[in-house]
Structure formats: C-alpha cells, structure tokens
PDB file of N, CA and C in Angstrom:
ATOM      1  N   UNK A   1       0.851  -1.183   0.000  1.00  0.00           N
ATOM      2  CA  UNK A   1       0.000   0.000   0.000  1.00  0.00           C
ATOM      3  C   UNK A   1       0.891   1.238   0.000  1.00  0.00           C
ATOM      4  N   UNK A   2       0.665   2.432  -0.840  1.00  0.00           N
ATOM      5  CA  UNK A   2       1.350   3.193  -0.973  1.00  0.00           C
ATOM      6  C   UNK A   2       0.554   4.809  -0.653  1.00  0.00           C
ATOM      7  N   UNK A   3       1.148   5.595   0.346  1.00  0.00           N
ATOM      8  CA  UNK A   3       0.378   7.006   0.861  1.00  0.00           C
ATOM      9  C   UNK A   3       0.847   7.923  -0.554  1.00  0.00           C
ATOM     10  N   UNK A   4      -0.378   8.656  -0.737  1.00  0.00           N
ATOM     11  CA  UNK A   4      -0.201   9.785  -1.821  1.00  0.00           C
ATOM     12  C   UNK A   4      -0.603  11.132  -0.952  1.00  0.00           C
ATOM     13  N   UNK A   5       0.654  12.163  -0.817  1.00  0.00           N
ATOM     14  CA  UNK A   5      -0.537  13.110   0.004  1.00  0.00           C
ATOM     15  C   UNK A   5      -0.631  14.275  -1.085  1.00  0.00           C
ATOM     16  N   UNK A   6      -2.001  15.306  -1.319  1.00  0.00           N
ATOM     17  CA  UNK A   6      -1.710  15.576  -2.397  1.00  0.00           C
ATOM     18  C   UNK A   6      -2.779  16.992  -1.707  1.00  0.00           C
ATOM     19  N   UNK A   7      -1.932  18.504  -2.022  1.00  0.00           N
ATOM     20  CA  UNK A   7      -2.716  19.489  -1.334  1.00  0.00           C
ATOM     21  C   UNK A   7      -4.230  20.024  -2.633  1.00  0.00           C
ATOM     22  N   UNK A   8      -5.274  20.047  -1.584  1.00  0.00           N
ATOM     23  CA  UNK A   8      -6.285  20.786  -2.776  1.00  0.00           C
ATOM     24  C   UNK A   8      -7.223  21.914  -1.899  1.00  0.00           C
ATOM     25  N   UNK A   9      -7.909  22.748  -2.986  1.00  0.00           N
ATOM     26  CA  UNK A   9      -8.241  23.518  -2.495  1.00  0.00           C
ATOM     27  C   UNK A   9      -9.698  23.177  -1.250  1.00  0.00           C
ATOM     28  N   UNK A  10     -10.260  24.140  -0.792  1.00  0.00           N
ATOM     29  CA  UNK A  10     -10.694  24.044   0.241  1.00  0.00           C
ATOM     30  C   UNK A  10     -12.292  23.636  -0.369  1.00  0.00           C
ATOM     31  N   UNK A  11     -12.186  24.407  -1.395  1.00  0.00           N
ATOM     32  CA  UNK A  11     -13.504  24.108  -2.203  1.00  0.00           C
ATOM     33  C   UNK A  11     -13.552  22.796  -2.730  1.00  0.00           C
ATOM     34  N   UNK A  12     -12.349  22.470  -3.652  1.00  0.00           N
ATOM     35  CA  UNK A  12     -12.836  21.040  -3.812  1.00  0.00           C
ATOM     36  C   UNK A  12     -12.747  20.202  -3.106  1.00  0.00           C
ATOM     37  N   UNK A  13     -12.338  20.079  -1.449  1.00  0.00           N
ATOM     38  CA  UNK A  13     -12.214  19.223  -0.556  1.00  0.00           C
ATOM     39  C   UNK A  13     -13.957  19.285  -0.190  1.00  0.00           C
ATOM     40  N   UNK A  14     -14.426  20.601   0.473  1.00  0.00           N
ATOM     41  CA  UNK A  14     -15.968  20.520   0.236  1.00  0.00           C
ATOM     42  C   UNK A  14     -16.530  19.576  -0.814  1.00  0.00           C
ATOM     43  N   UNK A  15     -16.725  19.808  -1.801  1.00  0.00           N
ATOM     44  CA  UNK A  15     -17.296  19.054  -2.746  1.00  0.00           C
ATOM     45  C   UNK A  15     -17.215  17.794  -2.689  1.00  0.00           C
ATOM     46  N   UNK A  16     -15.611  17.082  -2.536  1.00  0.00           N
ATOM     47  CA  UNK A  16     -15.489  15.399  -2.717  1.00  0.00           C
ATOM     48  C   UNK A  16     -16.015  14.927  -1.400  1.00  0.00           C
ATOM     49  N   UNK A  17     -16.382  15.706  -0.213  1.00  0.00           N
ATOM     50  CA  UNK A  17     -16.527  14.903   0.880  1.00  0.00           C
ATOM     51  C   UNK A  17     -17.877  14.976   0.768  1.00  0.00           C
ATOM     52  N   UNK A  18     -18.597  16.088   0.160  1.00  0.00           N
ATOM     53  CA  UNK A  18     -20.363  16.156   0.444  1.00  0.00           C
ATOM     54  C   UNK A  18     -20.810  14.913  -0.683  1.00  0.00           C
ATOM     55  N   UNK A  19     -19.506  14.972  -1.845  1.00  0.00           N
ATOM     56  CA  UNK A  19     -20.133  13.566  -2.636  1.00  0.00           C
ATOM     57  C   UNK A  19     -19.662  12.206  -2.162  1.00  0.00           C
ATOM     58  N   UNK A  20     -18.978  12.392  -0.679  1.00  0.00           N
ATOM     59  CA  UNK A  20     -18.156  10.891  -0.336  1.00  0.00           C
ATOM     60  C   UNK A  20     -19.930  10.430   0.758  1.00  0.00           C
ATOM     61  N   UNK A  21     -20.424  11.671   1.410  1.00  0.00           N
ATOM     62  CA  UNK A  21     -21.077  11.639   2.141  1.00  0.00           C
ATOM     63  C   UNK A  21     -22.650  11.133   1.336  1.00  0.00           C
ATOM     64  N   UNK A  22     -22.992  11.737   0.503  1.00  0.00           N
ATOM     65  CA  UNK A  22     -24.080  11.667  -0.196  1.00  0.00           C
ATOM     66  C   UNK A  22     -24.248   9.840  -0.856  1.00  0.00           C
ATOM     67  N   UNK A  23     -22.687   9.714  -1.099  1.00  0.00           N
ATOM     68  CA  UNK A  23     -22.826   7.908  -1.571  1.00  0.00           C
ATOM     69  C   UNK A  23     -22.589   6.969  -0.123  1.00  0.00           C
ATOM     70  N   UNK A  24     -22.684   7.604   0.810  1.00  0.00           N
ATOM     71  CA  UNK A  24     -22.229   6.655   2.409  1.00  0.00           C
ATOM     72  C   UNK A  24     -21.052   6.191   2.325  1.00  0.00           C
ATOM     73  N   UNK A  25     -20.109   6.691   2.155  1.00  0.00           N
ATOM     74  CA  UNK A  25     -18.758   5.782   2.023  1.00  0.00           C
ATOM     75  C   UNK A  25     -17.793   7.332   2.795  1.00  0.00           C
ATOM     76  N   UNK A  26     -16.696   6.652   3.010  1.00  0.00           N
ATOM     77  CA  UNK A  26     -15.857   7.772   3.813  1.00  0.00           C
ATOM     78  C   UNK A  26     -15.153   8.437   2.482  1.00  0.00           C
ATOM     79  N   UNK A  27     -14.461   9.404   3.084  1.00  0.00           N
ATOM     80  CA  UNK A  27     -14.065  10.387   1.771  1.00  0.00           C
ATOM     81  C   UNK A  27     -12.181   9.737   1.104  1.00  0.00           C
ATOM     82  N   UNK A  28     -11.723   8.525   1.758  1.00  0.00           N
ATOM     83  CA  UNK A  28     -10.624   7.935   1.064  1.00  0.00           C
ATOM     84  C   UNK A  28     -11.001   6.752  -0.054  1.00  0.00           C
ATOM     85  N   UNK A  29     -12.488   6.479   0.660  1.00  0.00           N
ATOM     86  CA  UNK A  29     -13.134   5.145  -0.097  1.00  0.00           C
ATOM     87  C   UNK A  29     -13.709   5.802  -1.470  1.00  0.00           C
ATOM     88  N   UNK A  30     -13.919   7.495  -1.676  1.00  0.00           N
ATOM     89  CA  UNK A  30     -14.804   8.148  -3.180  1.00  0.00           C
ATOM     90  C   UNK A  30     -13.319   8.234  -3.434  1.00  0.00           C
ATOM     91  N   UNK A  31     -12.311   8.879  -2.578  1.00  0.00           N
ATOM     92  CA  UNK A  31     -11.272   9.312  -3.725  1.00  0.00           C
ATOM     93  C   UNK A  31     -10.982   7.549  -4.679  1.00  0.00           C
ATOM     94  N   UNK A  32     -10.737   6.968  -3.673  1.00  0.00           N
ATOM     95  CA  UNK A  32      -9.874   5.794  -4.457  1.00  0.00           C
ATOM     96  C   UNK A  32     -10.774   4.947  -5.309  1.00  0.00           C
ATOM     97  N   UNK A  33     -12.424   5.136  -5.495  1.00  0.00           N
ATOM     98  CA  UNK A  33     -13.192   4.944  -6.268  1.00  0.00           C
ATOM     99  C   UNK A  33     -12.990   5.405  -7.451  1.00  0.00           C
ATOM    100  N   UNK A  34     -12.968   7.024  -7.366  1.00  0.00           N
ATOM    101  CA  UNK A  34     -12.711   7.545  -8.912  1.00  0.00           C
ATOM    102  C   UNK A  34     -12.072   7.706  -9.158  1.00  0.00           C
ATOM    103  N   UNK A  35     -10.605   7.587  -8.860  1.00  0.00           N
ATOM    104  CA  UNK A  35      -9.268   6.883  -9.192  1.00  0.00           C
ATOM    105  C   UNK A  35      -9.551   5.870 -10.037  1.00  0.00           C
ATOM    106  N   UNK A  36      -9.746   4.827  -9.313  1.00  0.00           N
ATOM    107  CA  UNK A  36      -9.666   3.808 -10.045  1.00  0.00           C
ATOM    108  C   UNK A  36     -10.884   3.532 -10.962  1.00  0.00           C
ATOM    109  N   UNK A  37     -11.950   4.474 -11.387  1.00  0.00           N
ATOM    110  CA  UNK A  37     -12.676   4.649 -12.475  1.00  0.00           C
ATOM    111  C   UNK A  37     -11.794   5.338 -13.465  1.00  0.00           C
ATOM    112  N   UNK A  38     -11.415   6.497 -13.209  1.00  0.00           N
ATOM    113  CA  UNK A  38     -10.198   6.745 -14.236  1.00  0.00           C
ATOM    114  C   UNK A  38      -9.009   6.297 -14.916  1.00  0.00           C
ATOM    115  N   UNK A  39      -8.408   5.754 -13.853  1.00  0.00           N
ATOM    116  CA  UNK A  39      -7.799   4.570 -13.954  1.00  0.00           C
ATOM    117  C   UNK A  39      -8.085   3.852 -15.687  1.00  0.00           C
ATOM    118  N   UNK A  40      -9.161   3.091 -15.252  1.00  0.00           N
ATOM    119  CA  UNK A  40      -9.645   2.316 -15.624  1.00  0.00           C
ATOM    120  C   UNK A  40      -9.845   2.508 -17.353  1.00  0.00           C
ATOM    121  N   UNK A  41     -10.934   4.071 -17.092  1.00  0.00           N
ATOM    122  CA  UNK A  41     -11.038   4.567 -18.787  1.00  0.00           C
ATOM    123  C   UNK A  41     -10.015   4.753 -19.442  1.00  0.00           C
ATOM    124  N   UNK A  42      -8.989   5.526 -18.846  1.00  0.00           N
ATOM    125  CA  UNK A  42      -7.593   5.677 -19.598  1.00  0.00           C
ATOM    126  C   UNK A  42      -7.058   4.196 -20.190  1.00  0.00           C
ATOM    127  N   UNK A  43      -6.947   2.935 -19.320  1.00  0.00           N
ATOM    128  CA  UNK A  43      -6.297   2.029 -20.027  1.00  0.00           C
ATOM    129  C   UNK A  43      -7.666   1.358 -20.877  1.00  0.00           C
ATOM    130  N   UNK A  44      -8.980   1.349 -21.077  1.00  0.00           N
ATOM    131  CA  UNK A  44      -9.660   1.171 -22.352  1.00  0.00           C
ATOM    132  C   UNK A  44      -9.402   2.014 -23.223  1.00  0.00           C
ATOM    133  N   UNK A  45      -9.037   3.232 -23.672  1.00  0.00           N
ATOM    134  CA  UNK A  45      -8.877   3.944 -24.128  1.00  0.00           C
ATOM    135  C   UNK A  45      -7.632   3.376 -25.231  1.00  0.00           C
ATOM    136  N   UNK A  46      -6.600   2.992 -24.458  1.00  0.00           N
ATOM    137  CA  UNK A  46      -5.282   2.700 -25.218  1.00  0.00           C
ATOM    138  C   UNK A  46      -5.856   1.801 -26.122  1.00  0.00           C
TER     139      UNK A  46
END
C-alpha cells in the first residue's frame, strides 16, 4: 500500500466529501473509487 498526500483547495475538498457523504462511504473510499474509475477509462482507451 502506498500514501499519496496531495494538497487541494478548500472548495474542492468541500465538494469530494459532500459527494463521499451523499454515496455513504468515507471520503478515502470516493477518492480511491474515482481513481480507479479513471484509472480504468484511460487504459480502455489505449
């Protein structure tokens, strides 16, 4: 397992947590969700 720490603004920290909150999941479980949805499109893509 590898830590990424990565600074963002205050606004979009608002935003990803009201959408971590809105799907019931904690706000490391949305980031590493749409990570790895992106993830994901990029290598269909190739």
């Amino acid at each position: 397992m590898v830590n990424i720490n990565i600074e963002i603004s205050d606004e979009l920290h608002k935003k990803i947590k009201l959408a971590s909150i809105m799907q019931d999941i904690t706000l490391k479980d949305y980031v590493i969700k749409v990570l790895e949805k992106r993830a994901k499109e990029c290598k269909t893509k190739t």
